[in-house]
C-alpha atoms as a PDB file:
ATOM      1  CA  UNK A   1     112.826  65.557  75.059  1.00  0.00           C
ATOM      2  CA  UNK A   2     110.725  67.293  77.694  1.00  0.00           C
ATOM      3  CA  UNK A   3     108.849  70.044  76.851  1.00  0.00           C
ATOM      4  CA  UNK A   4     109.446  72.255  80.133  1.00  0.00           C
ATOM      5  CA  UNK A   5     113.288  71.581  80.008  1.00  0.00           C
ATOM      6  CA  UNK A   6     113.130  73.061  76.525  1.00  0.00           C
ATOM      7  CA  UNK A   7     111.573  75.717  77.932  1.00  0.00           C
ATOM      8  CA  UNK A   8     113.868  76.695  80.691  1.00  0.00           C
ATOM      9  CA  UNK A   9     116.531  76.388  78.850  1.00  0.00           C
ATOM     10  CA  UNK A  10     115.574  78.682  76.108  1.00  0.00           C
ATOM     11  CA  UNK A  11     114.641  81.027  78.853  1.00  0.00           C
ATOM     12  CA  UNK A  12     117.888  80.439  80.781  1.00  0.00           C
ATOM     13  CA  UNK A  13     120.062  81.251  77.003  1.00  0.00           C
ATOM     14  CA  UNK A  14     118.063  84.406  76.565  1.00  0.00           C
ATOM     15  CA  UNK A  15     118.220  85.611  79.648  1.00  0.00           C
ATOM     16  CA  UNK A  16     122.084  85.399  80.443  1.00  0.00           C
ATOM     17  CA  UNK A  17     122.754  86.321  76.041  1.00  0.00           C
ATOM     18  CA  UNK A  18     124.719  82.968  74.866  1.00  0.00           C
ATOM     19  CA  UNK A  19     124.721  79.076  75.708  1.00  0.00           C
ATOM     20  CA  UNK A  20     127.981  79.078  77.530  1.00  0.00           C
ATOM     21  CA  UNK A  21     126.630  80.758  80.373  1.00  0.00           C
ATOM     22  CA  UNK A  22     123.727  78.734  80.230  1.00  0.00           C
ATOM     23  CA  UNK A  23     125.513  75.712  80.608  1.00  0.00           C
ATOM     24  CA  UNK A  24     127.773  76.940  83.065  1.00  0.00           C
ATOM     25  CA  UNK A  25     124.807  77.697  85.277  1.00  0.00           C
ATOM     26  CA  UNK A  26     123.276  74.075  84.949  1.00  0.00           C
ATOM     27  CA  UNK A  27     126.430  72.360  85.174  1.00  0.00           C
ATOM     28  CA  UNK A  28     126.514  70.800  81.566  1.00  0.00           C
ATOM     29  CA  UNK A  29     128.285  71.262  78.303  1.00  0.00           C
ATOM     30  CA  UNK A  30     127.033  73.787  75.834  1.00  0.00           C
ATOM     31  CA  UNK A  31     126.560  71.046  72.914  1.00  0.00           C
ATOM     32  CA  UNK A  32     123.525  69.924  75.387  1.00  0.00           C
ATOM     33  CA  UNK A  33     121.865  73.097  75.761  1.00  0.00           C
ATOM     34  CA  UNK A  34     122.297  73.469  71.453  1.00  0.00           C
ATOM     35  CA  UNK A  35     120.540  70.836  71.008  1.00  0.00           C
ATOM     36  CA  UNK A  36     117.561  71.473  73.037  1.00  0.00           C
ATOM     37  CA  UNK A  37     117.151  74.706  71.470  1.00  0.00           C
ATOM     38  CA  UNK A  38     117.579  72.989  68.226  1.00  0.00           C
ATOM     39  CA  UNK A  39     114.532  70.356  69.209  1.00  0.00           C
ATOM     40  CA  UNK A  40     112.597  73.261  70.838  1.00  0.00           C
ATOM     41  CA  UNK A  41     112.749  75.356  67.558  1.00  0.00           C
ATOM     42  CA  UNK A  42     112.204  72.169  65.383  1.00  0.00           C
ATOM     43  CA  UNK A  43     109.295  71.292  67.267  1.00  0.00           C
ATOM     44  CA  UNK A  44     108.069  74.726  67.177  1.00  0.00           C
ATOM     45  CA  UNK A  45     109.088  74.992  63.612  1.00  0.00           C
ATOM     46  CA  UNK A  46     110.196  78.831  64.119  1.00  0.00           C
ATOM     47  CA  UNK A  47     113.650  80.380  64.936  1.00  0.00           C
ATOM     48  CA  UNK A  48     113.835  81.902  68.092  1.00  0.00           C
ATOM     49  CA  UNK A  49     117.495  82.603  68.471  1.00  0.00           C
ATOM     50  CA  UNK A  50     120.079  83.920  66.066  1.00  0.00           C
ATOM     51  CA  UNK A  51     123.500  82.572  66.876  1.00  0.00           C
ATOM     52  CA  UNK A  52     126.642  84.206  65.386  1.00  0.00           C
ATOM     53  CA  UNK A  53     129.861  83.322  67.413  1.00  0.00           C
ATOM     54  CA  UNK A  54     129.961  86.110  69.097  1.00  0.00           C
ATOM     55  CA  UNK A  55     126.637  86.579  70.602  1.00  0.00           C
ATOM     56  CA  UNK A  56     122.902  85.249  70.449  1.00  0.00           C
ATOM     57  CA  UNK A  57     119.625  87.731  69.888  1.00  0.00           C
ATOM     58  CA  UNK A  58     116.180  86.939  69.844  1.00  0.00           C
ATOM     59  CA  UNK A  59     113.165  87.187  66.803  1.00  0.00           C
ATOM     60  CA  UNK A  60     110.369  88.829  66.751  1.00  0.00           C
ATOM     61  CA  UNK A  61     109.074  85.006  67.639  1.00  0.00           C
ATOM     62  CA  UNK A  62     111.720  84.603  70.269  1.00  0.00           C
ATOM     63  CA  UNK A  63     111.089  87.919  72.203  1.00  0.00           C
ATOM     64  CA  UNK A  64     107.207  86.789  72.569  1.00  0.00           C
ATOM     65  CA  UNK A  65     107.824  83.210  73.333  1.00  0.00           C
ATOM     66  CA  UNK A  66     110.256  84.475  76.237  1.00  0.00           C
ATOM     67  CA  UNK A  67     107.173  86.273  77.430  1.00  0.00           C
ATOM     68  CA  UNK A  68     104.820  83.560  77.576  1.00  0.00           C
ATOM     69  CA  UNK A  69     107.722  80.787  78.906  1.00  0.00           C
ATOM     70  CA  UNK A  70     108.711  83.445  81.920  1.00  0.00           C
ATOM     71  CA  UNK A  71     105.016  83.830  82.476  1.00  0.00           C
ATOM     72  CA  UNK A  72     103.936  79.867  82.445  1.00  0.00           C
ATOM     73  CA  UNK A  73     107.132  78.731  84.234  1.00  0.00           C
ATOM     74  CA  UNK A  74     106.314  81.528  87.322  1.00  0.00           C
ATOM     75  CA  UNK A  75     102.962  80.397  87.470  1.00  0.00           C
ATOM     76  CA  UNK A  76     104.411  76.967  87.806  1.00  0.00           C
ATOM     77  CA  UNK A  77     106.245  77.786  90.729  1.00  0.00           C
ATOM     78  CA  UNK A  78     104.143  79.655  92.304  1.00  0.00           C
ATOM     79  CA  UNK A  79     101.361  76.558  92.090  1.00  0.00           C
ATOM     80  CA  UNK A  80     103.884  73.868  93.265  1.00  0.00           C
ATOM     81  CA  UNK A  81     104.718  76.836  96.496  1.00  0.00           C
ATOM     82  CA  UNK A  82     100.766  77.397  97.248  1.00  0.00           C
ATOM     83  CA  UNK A  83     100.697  73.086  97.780  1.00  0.00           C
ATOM     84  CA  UNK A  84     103.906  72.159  99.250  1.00  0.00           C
ATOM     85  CA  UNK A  85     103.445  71.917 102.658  1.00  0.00           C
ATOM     86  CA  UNK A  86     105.759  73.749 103.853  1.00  0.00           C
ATOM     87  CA  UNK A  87     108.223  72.870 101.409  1.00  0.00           C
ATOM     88  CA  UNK A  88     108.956  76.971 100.001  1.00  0.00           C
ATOM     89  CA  UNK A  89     109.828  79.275 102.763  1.00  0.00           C
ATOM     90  CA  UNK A  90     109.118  83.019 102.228  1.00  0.00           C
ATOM     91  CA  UNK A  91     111.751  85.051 102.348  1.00  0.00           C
ATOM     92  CA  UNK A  92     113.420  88.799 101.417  1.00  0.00           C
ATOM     93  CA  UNK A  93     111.801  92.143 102.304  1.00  0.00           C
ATOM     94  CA  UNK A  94     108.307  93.347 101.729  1.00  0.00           C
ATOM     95  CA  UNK A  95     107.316  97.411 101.592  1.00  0.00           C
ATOM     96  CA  UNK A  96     103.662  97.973 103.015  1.00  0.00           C
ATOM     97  CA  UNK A  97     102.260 101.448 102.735  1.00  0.00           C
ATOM     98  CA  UNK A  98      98.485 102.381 104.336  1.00  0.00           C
ATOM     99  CA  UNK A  99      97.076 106.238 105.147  1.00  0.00           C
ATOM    100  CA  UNK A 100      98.020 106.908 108.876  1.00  0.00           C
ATOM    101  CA  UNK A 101      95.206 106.293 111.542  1.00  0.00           C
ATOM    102  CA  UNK A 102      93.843 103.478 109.698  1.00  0.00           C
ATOM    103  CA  UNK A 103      97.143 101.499 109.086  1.00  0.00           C
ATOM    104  CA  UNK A 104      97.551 102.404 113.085  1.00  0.00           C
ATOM    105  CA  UNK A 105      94.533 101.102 113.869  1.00  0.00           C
ATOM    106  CA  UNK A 106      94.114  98.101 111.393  1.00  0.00           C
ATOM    107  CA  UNK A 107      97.509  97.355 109.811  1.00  0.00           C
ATOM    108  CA  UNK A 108     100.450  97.618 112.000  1.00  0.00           C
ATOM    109  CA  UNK A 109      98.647  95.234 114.462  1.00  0.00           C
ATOM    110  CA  UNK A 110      98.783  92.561 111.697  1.00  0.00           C
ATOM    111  CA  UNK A 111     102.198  92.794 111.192  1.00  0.00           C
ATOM    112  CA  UNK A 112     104.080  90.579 114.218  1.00  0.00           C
ATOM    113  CA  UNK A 113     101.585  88.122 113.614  1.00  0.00           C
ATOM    114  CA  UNK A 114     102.761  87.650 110.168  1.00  0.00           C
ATOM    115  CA  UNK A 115     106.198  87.641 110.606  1.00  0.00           C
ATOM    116  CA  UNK A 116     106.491  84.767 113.216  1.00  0.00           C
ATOM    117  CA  UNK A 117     104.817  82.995 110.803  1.00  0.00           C
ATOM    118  CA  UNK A 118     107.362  83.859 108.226  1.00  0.00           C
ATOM    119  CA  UNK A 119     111.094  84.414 110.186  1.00  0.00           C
ATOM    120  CA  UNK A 120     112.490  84.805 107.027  1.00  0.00           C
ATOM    121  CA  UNK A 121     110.466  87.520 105.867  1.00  0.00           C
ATOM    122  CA  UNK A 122     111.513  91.386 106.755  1.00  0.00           C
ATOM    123  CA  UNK A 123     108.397  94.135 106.815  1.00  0.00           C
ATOM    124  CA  UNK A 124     108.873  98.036 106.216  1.00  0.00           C
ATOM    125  CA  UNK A 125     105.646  99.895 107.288  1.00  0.00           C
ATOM    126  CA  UNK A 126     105.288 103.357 105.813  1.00  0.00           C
ATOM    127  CA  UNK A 127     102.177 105.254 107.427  1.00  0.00           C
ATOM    128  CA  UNK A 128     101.022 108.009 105.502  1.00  0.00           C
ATOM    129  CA  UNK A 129      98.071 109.717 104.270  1.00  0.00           C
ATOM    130  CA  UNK A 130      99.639 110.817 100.641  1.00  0.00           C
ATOM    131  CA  UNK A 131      98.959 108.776  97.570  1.00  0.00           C
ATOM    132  CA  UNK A 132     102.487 107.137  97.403  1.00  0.00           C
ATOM    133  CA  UNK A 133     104.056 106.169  93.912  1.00  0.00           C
ATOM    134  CA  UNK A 134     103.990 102.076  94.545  1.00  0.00           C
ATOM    135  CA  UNK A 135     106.050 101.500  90.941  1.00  0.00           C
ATOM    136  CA  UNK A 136     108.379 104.735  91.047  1.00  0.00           C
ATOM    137  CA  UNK A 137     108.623 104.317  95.273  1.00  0.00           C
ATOM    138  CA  UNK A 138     109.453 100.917  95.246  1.00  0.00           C
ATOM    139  CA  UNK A 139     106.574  99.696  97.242  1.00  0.00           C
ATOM    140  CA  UNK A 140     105.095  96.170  97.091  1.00  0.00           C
ATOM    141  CA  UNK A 141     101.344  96.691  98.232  1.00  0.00           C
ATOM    142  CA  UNK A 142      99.423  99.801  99.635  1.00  0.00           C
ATOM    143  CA  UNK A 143      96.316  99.446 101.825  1.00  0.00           C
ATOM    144  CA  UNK A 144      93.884 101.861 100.919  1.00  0.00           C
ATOM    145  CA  UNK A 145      90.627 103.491 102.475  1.00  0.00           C
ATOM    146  CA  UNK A 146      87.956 104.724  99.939  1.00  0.00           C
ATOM    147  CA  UNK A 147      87.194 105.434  95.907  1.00  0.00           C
ATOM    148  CA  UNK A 148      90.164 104.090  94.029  1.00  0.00           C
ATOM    149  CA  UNK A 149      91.745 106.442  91.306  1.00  0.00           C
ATOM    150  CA  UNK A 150      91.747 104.856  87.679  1.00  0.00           C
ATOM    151  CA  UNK A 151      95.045 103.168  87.168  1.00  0.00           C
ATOM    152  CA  UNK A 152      97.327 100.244  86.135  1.00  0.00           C
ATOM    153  CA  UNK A 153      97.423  98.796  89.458  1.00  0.00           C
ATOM    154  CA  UNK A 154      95.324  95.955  90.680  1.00  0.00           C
ATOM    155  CA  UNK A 155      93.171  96.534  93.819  1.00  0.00           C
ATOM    156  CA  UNK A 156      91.843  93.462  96.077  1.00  0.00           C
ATOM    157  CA  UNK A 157      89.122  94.663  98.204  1.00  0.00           C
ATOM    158  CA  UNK A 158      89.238  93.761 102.048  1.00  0.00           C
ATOM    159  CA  UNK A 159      86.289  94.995 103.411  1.00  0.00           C
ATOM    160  CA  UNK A 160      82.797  97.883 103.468  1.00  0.00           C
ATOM    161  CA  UNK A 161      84.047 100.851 104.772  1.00  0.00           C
ATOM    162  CA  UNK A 162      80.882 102.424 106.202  1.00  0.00           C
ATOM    163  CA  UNK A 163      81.016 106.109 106.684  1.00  0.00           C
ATOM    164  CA  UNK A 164      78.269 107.749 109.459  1.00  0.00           C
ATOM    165  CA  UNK A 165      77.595 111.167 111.061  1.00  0.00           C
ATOM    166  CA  UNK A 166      78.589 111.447 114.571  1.00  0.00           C
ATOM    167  CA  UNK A 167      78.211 114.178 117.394  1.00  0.00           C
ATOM    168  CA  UNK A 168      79.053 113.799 121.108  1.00  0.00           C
ATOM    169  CA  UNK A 169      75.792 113.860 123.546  1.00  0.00           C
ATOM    170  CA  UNK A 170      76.960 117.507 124.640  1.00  0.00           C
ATOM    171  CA  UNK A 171      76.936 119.157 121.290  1.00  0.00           C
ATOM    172  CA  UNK A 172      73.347 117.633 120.471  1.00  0.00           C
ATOM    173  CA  UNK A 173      71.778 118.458 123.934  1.00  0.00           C
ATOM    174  CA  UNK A 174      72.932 122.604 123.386  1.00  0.00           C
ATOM    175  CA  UNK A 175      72.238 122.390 119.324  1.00  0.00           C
ATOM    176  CA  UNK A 176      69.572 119.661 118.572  1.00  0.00           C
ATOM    177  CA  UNK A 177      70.131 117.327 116.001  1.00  0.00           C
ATOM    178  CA  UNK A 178      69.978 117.228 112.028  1.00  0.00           C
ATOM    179  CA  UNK A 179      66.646 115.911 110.425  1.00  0.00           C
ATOM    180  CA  UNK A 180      68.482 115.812 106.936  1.00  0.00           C
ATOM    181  CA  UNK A 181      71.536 116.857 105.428  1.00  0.00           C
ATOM    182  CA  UNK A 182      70.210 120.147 104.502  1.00  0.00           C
ATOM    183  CA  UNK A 183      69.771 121.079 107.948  1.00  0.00           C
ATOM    184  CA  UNK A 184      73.879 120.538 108.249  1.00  0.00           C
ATOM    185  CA  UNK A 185      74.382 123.906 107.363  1.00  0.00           C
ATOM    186  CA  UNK A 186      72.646 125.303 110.608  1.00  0.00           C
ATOM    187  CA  UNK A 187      75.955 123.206 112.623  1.00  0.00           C
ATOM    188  CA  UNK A 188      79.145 123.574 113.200  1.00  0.00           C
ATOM    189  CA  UNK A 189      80.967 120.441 110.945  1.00  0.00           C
ATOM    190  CA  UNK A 190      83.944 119.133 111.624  1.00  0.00           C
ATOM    191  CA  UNK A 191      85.448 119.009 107.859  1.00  0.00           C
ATOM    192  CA  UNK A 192      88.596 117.499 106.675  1.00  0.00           C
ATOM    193  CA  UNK A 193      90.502 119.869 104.555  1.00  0.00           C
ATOM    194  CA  UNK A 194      92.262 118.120 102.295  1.00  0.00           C
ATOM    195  CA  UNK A 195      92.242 119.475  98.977  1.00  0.00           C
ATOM    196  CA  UNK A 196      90.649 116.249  97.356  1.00  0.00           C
ATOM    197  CA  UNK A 197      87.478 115.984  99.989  1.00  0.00           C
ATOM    198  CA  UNK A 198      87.149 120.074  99.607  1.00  0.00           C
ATOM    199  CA  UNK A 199      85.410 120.388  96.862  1.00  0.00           C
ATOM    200  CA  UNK A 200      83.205 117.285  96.895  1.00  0.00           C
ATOM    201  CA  UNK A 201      81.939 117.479 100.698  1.00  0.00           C
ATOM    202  CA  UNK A 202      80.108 115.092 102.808  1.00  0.00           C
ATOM    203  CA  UNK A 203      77.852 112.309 100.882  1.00  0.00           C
ATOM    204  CA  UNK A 204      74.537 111.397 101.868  1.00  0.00           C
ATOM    205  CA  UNK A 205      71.808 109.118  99.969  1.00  0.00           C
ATOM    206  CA  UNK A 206      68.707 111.166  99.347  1.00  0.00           C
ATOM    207  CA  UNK A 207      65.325 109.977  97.748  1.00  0.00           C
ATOM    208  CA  UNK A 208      67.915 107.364  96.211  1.00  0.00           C
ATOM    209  CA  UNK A 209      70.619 108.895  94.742  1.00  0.00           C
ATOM    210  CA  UNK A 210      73.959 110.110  96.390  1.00  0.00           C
ATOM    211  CA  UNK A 211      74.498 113.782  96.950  1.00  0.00           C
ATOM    212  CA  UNK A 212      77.361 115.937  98.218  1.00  0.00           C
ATOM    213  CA  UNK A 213      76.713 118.370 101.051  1.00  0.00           C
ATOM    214  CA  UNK A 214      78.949 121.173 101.650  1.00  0.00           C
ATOM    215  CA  UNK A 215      79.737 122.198 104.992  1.00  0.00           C
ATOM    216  CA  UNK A 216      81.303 124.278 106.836  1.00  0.00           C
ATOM    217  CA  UNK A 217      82.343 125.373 110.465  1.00  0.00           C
ATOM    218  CA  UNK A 218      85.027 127.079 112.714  1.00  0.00           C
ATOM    219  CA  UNK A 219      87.316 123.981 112.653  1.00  0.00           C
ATOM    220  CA  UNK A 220      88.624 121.772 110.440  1.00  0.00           C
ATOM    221  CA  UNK A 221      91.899 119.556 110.133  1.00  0.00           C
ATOM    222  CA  UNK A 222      93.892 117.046 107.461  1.00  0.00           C
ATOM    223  CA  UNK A 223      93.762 114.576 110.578  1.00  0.00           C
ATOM    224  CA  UNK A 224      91.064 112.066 111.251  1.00  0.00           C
ATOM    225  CA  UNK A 225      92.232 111.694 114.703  1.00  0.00           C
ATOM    226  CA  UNK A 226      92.175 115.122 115.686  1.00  0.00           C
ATOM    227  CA  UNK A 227      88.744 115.566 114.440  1.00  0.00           C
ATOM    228  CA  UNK A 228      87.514 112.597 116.466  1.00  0.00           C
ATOM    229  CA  UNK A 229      89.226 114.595 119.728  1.00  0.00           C
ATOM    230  CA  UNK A 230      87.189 117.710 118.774  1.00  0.00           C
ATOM    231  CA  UNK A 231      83.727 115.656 117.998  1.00  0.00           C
ATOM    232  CA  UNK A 232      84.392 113.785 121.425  1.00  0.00           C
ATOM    233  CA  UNK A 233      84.592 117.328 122.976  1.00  0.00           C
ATOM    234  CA  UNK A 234      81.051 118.297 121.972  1.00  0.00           C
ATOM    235  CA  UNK A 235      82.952 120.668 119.285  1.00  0.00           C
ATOM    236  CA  UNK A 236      80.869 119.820 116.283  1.00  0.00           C
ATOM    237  CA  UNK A 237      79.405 117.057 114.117  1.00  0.00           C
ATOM    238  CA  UNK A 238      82.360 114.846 111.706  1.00  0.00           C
ATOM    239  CA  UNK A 239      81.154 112.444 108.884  1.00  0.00           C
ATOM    240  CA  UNK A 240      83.684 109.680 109.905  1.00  0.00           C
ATOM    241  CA  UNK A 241      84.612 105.872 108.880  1.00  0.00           C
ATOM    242  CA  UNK A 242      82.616 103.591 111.284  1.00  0.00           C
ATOM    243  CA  UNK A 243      86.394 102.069 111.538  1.00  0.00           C
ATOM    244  CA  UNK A 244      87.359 104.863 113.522  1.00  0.00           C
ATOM    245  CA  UNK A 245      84.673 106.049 115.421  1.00  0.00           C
ATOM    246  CA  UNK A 246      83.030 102.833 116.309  1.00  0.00           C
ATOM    247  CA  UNK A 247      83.852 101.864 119.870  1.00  0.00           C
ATOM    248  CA  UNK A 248      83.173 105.933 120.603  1.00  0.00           C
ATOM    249  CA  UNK A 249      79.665 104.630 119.315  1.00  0.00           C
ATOM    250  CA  UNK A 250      79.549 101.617 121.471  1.00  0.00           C
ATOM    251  CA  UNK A 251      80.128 103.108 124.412  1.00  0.00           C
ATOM    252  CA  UNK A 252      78.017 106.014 124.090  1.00  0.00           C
ATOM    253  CA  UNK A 253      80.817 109.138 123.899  1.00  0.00           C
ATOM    254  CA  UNK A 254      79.412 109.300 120.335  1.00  0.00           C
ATOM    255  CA  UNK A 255      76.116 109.200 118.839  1.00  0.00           C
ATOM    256  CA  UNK A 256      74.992 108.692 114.982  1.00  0.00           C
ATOM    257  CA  UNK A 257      72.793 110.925 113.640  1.00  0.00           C
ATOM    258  CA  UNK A 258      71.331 111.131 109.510  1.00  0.00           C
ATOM    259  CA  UNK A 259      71.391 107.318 109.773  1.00  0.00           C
ATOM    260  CA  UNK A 260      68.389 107.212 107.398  1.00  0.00           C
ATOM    261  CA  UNK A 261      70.751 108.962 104.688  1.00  0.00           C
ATOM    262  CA  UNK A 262      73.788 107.257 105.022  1.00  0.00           C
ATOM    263  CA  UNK A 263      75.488 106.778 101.770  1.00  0.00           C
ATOM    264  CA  UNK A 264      76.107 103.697 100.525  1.00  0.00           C
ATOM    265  CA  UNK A 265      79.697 102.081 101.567  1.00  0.00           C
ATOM    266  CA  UNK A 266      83.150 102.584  99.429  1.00  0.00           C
ATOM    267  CA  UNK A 267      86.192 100.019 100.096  1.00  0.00           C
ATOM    268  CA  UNK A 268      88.865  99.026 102.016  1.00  0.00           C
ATOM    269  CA  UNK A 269      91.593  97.714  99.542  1.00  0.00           C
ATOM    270  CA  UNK A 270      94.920  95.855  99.273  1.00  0.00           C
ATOM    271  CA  UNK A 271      96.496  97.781  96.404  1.00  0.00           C
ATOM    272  CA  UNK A 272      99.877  96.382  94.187  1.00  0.00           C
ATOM    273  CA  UNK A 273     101.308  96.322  90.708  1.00  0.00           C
ATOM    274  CA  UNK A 274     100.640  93.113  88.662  1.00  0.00           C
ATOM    275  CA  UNK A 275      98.622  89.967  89.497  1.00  0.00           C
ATOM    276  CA  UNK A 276     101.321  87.814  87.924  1.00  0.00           C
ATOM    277  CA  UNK A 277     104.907  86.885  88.832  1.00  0.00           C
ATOM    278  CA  UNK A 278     104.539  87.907  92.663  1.00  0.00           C
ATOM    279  CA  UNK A 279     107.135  87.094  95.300  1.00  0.00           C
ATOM    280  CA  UNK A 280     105.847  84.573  98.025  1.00  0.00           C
ATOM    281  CA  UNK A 281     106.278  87.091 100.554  1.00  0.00           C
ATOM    282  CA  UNK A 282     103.603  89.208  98.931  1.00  0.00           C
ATOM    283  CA  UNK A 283     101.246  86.909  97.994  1.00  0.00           C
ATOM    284  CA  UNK A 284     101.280  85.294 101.931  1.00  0.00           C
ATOM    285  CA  UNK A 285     100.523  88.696 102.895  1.00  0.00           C
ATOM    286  CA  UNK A 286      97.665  89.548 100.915  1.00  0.00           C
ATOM    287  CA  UNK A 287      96.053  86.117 102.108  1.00  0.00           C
ATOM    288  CA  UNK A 288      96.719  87.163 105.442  1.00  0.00           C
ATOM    289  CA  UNK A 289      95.224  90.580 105.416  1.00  0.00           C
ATOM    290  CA  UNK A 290      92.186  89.295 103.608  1.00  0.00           C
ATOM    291  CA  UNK A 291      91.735  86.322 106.174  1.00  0.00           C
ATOM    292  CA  UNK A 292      91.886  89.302 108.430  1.00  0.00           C
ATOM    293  CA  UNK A 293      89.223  91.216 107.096  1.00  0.00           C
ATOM    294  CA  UNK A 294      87.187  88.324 106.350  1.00  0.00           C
ATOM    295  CA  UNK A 295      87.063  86.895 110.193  1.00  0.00           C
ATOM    296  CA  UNK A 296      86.670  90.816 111.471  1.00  0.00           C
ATOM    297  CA  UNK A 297      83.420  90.751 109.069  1.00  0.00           C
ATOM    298  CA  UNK A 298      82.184  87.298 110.468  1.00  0.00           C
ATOM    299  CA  UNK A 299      82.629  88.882 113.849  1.00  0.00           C
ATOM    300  CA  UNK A 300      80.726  91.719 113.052  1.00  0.00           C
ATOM    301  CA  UNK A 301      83.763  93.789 113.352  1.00  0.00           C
ATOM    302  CA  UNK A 302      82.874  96.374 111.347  1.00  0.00           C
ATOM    303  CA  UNK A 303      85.805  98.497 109.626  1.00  0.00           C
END
């Protein structure tokens, strides 16, 4: 008797509670599903179901060779989907989260693209720059800009994200420009103020190792974009993601200064609950994003 029919049908009893329903679902009579669980736990030589007339519970056995069947027969699916040419269309809704100005900027641009290539698939975009809940919140994937907290879910990095100190023309003409982070205190620095970059301030490699500088000045913000406005004004100096301020470098409204002490790059992640058992949906998307991120970086598009 085959060995993955065995399976699935000891899955497919202990996952509706009694062989009737099982049957019912495959369209055959109960004697036929007893008797594969009778070769599968002869085979095995271990009881995995006890069967009173009324109702059917696992073993100790049972419960952990559900676990491993569920697991070998998703990972089965999923590898005939990743070859069948065409053959498994994605479908059903997918939940993306990223922080504001970068999921403007980098994300939501992404998104038609990937949905005419899946019709079937539905997208909800949620832009925000708190650290949202993905289990408790329902969300399938977050994309996420920086140092990752220590947790249970598993991260897939996308791309450098290469921070740099930037000052319009203006402000350095009238104040002269840094020679080291030290001299930051002598300028007026555009800081964000949320309460997790507070207390650690801007970084900076010195002599080799990474240091925090704090700084201060008459404006800061919880927006990226705003302080980009203001820096573009000649209203201070920001530390900023090259992501953002980039083309403002390019075309010379911007200029980078403490170049020689730029800290050394965090990450730009795709961020989501378990490796294992993922729709189709989500794993197309993750592909996408990093094919994304991978043909920005071989264009030198630096995020």
């Amino acid at each position: 008797m085959d060995k993955l029919k065995q399976m699935e049908t000891f899955v497919a009893v202990a996952t509706k509670g009694s062989l009737t329903a099982a049957a019912h679902a495959e369209g055959v009579a109960p004697a036929i599903i007893g008797r594969r669980i009778d070769a599968l736990e002869a085979r095995l030589g271990v009881k995995l179901l006890l069967r009173t007339t009324r109702r059917i519970s696992l073993t100790d056995e049972g419960s952990a060779f559900l676990e491993d069947c569920q697991r070998l027969l998703a990972e089965l699916q999923n590898a005939e989907a990743s070859v069948s040419a065409g053959g498994v269309k994605a479908s059903g809704h997918l939940r993306i989260t990223a922080p504001a100005g970068f999921g403007r900027r980098h994300v939501a641009p992404l998104i038609p693209g990937f949905l005419d290539l899946h019709p079937e698939v539905t997208l909800s975009l949620d832009l925000t720059d708190r650290l949202v809940d993905l289990v408790n919140e329902g969300y399938d994937c977050a994309v996420r800009v920086g140092d990752l907290a220590d947790s249970s879910l598993v991260s897939l990095r996308l791309a450098d994200n290469r921070r740099v100190c930037v000052a319009a023309p203006a402000y350095l003409r009238q104040h002269g420009a840094p020679s080291t982070p030290a001299d930051l205190v002598r300028h007026n620095c555009l800081a964000y103020s949320s309460v997790s970059s507070q207390p650690r301030g801007w970084m900076f490699q010195v002599a080799g190792e990474v240091v925090h500088v704090r700084v201060g000045g008459r404006m800061d913000c919880t927006d990226g974009a705003v302080l980009h406005a203001w820096c573009l004004e000649g209203r201070g100096i920001a530390w900023r993601s090259y992501w953002e301020v980039g083309p403002s470098l390019l075309d010379g409204k911007l200029t980078a200064i403490l170049e020689d002490f730029a800290a050394p790059p965090n990450g730009i992640y795709a961020v989501f609950t378990q490796r294992k058992h993922q729709p189709l949906r989500l794993r197309l998307w993750l592909d996408y994003l990093k094919q994304h991120f991978r043909h920005a970086s071989d264009g030198q598009e630096t995020v």
